[in-house]
N, C-alpha and C. Protein backbone atom coordinates (compact mmCIF):
# COMPACT_ATOMS: atom_id res chain seq x y z
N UNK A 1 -105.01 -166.98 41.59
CA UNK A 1 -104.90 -167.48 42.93
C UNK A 1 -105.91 -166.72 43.78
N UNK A 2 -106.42 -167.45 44.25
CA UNK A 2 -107.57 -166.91 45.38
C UNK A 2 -107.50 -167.02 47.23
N UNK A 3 -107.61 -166.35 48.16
CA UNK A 3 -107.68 -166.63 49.38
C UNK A 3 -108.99 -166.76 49.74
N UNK A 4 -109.65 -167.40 50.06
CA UNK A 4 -110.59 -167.58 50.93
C UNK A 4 -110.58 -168.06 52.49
N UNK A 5 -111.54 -166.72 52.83
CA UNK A 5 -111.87 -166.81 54.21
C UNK A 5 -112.93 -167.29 54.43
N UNK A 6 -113.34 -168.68 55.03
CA UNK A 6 -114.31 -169.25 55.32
C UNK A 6 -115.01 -169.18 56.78
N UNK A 7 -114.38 -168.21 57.59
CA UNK A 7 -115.34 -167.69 59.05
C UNK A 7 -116.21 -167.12 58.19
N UNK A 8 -116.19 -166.14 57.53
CA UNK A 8 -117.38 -165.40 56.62
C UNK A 8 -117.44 -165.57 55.52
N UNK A 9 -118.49 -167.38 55.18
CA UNK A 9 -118.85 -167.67 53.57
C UNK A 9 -119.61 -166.49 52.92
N UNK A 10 -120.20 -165.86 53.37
CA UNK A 10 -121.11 -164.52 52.65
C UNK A 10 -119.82 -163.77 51.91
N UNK A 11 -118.79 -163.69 52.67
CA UNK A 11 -118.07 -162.48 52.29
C UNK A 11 -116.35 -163.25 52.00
N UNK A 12 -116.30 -164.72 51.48
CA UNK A 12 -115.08 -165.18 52.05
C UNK A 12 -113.92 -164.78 51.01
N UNK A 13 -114.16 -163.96 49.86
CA UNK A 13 -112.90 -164.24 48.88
C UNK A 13 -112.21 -162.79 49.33
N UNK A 14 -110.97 -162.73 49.93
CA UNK A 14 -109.80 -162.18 50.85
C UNK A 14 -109.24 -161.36 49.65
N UNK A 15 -108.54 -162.24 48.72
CA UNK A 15 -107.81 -161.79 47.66
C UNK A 15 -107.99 -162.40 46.76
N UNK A 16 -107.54 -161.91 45.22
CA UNK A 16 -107.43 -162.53 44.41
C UNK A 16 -106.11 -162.19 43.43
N UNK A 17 -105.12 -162.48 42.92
CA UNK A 17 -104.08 -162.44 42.16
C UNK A 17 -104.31 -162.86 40.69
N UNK A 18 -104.37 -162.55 39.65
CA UNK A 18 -104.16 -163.19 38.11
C UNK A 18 -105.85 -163.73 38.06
N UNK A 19 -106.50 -162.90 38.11
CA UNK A 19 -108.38 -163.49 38.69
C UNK A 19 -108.62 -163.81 37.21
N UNK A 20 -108.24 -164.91 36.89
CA UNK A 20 -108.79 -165.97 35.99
C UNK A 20 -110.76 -166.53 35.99
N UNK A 21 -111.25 -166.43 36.93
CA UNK A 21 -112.51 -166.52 37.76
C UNK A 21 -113.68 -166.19 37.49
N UNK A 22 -113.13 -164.51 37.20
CA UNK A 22 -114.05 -163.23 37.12
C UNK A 22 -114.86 -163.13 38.46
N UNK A 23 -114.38 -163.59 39.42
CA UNK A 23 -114.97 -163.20 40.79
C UNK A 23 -114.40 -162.13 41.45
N UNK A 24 -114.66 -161.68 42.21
CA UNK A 24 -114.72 -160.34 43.22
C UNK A 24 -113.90 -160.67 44.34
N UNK A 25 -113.10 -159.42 45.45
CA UNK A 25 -113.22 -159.68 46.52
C UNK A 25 -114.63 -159.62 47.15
N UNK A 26 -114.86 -160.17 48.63
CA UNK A 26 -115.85 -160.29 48.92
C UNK A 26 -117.05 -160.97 48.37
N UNK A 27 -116.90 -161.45 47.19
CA UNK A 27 -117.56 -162.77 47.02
C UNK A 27 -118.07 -163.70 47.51
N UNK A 28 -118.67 -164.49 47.86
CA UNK A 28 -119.35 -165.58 48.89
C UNK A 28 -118.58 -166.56 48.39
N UNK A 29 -118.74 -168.11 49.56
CA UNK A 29 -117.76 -168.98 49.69
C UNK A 29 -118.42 -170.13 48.45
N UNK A 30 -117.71 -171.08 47.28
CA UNK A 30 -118.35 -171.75 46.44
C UNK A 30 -118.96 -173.02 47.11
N UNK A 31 -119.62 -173.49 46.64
CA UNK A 31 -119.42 -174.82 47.16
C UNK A 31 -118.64 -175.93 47.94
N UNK A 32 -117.54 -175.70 47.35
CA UNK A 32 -116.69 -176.71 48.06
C UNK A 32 -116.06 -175.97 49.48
N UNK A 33 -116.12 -174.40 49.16
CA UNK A 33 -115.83 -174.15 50.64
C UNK A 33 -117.12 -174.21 51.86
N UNK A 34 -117.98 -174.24 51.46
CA UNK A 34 -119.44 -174.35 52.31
C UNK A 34 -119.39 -175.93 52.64
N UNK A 35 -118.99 -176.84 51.89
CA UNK A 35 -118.19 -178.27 52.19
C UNK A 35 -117.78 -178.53 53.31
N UNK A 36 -116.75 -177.31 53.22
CA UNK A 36 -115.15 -177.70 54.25
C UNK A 36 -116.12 -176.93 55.63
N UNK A 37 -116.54 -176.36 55.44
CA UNK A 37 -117.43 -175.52 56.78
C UNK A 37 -118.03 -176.31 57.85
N UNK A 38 -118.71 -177.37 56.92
CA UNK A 38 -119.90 -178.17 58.16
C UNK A 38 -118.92 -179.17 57.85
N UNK A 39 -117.76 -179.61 57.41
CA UNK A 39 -117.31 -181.05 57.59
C UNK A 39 -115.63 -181.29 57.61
N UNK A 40 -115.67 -181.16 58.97
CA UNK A 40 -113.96 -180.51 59.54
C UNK A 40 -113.13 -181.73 58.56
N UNK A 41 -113.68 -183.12 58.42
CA UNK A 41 -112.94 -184.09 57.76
C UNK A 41 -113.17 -184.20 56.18
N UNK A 42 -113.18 -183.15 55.90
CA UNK A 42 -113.28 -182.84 54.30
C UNK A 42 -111.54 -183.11 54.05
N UNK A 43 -111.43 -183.34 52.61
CA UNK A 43 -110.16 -183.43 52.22
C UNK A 43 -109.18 -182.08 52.49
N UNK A 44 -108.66 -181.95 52.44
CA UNK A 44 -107.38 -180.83 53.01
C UNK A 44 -107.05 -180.56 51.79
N UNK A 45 -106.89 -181.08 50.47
CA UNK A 45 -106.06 -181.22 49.29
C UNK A 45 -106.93 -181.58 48.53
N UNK A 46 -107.57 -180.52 47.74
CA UNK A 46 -108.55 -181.00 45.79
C UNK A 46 -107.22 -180.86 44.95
N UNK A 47 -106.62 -181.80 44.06
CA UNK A 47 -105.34 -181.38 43.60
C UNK A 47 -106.17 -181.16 41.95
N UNK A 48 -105.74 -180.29 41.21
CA UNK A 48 -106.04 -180.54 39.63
C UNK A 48 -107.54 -181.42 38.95
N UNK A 49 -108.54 -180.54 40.01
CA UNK A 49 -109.67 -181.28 39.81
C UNK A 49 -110.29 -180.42 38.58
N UNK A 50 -111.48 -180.86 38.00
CA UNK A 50 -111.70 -180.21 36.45
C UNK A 50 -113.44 -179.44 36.96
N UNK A 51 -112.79 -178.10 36.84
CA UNK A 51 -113.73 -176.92 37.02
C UNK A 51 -114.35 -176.20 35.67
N UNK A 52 -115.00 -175.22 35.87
CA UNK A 52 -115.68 -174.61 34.62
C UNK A 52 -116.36 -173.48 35.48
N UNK A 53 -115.36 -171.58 34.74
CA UNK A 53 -116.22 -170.70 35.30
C UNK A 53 -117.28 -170.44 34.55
N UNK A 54 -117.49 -168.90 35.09
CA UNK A 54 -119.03 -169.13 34.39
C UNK A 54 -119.16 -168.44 33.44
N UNK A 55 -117.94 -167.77 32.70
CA UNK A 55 -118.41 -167.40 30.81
C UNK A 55 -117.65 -168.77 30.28
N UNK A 56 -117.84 -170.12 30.89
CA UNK A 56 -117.82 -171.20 29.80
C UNK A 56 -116.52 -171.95 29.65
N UNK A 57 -115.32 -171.37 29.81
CA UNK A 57 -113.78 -171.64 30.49
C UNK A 57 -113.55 -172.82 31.17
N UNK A 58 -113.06 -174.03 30.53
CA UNK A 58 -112.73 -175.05 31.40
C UNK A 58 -111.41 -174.63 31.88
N UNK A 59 -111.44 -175.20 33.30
CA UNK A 59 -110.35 -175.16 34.54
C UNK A 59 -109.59 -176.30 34.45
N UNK A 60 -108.24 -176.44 35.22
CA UNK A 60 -108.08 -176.62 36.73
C UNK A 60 -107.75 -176.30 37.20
N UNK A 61 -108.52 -176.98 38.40
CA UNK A 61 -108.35 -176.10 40.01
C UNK A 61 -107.55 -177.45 40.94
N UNK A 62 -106.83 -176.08 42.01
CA UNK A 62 -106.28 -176.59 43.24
C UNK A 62 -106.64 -176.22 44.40
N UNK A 63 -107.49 -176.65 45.41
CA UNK A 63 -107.78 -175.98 46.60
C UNK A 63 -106.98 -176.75 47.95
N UNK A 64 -106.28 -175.71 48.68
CA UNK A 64 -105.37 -176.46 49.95
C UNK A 64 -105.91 -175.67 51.18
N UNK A 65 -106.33 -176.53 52.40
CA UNK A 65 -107.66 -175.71 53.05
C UNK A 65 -106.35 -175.35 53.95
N UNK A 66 -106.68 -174.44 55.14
CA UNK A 66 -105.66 -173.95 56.30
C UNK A 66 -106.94 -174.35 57.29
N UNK A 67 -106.51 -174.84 58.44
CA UNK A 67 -106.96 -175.37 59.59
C UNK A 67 -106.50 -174.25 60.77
N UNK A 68 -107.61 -174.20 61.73
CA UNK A 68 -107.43 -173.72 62.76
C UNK A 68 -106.04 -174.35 63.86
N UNK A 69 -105.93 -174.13 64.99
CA UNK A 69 -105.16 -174.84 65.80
C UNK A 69 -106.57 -176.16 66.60
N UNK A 70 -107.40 -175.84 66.36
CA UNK A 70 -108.66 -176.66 66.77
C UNK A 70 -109.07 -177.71 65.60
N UNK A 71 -108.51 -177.63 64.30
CA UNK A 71 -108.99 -178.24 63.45
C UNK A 71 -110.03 -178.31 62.45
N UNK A 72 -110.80 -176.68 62.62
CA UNK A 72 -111.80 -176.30 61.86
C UNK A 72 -110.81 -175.61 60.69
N UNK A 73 -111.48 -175.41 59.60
CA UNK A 73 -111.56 -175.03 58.62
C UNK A 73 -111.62 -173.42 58.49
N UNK A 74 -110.48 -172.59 58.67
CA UNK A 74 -110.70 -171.45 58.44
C UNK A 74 -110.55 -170.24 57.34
N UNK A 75 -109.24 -171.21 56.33
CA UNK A 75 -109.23 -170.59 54.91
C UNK A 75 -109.26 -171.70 54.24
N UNK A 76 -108.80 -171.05 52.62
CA UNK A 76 -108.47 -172.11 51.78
C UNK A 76 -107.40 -170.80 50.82
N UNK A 77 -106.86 -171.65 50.01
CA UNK A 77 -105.40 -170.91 48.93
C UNK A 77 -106.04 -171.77 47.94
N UNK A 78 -106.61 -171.23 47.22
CA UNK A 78 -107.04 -171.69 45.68
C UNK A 78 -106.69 -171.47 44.34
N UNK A 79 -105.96 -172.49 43.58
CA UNK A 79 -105.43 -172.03 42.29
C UNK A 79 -105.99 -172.52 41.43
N UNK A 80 -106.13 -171.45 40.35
CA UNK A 80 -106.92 -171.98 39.04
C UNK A 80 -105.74 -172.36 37.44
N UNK A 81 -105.99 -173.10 36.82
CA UNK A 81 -105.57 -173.26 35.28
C UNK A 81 -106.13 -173.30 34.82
N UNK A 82 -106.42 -172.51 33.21
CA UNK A 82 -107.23 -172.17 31.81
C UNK A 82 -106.64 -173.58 31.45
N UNK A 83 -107.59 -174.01 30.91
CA UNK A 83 -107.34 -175.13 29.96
C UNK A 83 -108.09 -175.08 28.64
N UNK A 84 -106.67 -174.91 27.63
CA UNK A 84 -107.87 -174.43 26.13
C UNK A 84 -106.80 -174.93 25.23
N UNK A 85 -107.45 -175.28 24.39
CA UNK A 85 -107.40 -176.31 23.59
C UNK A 85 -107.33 -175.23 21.65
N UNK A 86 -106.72 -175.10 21.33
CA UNK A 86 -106.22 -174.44 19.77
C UNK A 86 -105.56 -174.94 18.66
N UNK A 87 -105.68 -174.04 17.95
CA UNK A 87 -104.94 -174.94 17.06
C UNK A 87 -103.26 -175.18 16.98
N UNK A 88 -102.82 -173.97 17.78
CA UNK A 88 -101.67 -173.32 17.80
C UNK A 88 -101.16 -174.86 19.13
N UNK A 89 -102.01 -175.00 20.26
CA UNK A 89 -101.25 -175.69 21.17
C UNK A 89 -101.84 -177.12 20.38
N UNK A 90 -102.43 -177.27 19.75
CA UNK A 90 -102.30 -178.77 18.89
C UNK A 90 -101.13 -178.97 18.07
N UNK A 91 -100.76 -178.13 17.59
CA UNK A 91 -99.50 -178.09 16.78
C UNK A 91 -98.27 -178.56 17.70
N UNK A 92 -98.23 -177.37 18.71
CA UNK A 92 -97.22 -177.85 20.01
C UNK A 92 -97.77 -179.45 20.60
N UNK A 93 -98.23 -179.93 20.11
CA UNK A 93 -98.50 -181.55 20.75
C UNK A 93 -98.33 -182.19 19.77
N UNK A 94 -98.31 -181.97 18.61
CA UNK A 94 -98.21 -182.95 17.23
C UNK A 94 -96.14 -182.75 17.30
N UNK A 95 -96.19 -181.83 17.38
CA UNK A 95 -94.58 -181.29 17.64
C UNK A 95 -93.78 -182.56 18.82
N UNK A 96 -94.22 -181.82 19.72
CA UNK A 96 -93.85 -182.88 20.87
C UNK A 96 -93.88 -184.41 20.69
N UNK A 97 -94.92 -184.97 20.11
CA UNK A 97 -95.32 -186.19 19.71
C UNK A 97 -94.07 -186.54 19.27
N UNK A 98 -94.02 -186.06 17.90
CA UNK A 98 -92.88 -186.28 16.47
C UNK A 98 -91.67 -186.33 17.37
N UNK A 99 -91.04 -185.36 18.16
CA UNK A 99 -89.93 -184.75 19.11
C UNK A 99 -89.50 -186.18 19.85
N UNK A 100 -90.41 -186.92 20.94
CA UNK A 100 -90.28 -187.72 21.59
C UNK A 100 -90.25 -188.67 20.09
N UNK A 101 -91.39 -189.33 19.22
CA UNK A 101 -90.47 -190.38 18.58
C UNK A 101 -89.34 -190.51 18.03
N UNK A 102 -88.73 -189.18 17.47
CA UNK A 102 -87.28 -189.60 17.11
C UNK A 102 -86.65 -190.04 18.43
N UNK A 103 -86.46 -189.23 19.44
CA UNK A 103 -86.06 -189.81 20.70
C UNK A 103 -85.44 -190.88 20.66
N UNK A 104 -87.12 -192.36 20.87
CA UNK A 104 -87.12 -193.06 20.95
C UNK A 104 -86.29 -194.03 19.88
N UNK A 105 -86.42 -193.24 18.40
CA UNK A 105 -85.77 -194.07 17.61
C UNK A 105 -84.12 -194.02 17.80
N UNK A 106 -83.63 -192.76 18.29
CA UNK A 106 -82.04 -192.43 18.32
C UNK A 106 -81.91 -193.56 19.52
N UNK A 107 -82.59 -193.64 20.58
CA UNK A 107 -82.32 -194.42 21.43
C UNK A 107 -82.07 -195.78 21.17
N UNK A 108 -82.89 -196.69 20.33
CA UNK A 108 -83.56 -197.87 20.03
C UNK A 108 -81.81 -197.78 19.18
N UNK A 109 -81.47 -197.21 18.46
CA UNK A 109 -80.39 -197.40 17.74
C UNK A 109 -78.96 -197.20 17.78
N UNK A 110 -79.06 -196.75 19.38
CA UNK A 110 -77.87 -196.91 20.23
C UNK A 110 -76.96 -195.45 19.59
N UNK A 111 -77.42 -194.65 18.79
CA UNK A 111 -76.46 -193.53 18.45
C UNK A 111 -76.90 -192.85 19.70
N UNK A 112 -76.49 -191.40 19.68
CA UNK A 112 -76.32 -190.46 20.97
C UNK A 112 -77.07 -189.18 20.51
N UNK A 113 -77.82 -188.89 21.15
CA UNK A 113 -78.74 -187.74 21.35
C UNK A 113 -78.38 -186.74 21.87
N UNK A 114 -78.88 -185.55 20.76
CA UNK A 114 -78.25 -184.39 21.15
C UNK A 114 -79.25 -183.53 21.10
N UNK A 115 -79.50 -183.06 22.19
CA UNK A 115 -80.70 -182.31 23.02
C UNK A 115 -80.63 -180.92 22.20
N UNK A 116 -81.46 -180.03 21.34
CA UNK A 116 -81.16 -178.66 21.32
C UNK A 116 -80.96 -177.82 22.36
């Protein structure tokens, strides 16, 4: 999770929590906050958009901007998700897969399902 302060893009990253990123405090503002800077009617809400830092790490990201009482753009609360792909969480999806079709078949056959 990241705070950014966008009065000072040179210097805008406030905090950082669980820095998934590898960015700094005091970091400069990315792109999308240099966005929200010159264009007060930028979206308010990037929900689960698909990022990539920079040792190679696909994301997603959430950015939710904070508005002045004037309507400018003065932070943002930014959250990141690792998205990675193994063999271990392929298994957990071949799992799940199998999991939901019996489901469907206990259902289809009117017996009663019993949840572990």
């Amino acid at each position: 999770m990241v705070v950014h302060d966008l009065r000072d893009p040179e210097h805008a990253i406030l905090a950082i929590h669980n820095n998934l990123s590898g960015r700094s405090m005091g970091d400069p503002a990315t792109e999308i906050g240099l966005a929200r800077i010159v264009d007060d009617n930028y979206p308010p809400l990037l929900a689960n958009y698909p990022n990539q830092f920079a040792d190679g790490r696909r994301a997603k990201s959430t950015s939710i901007d904070i508005k002045d009482s004037s309507g400018r753009y003065i932070a943002a609360l930014c959250m990141n998700v690792v998205s990675t792909c193994s063999a271990a969480s392929r298994t957990c999806s071949n799992s799940s897969a199998r999991i939901r079709r019996g489901h469907a078949r206990v259902a289809r056959s009117g017996q009663r399902r019993v949840d572990p």
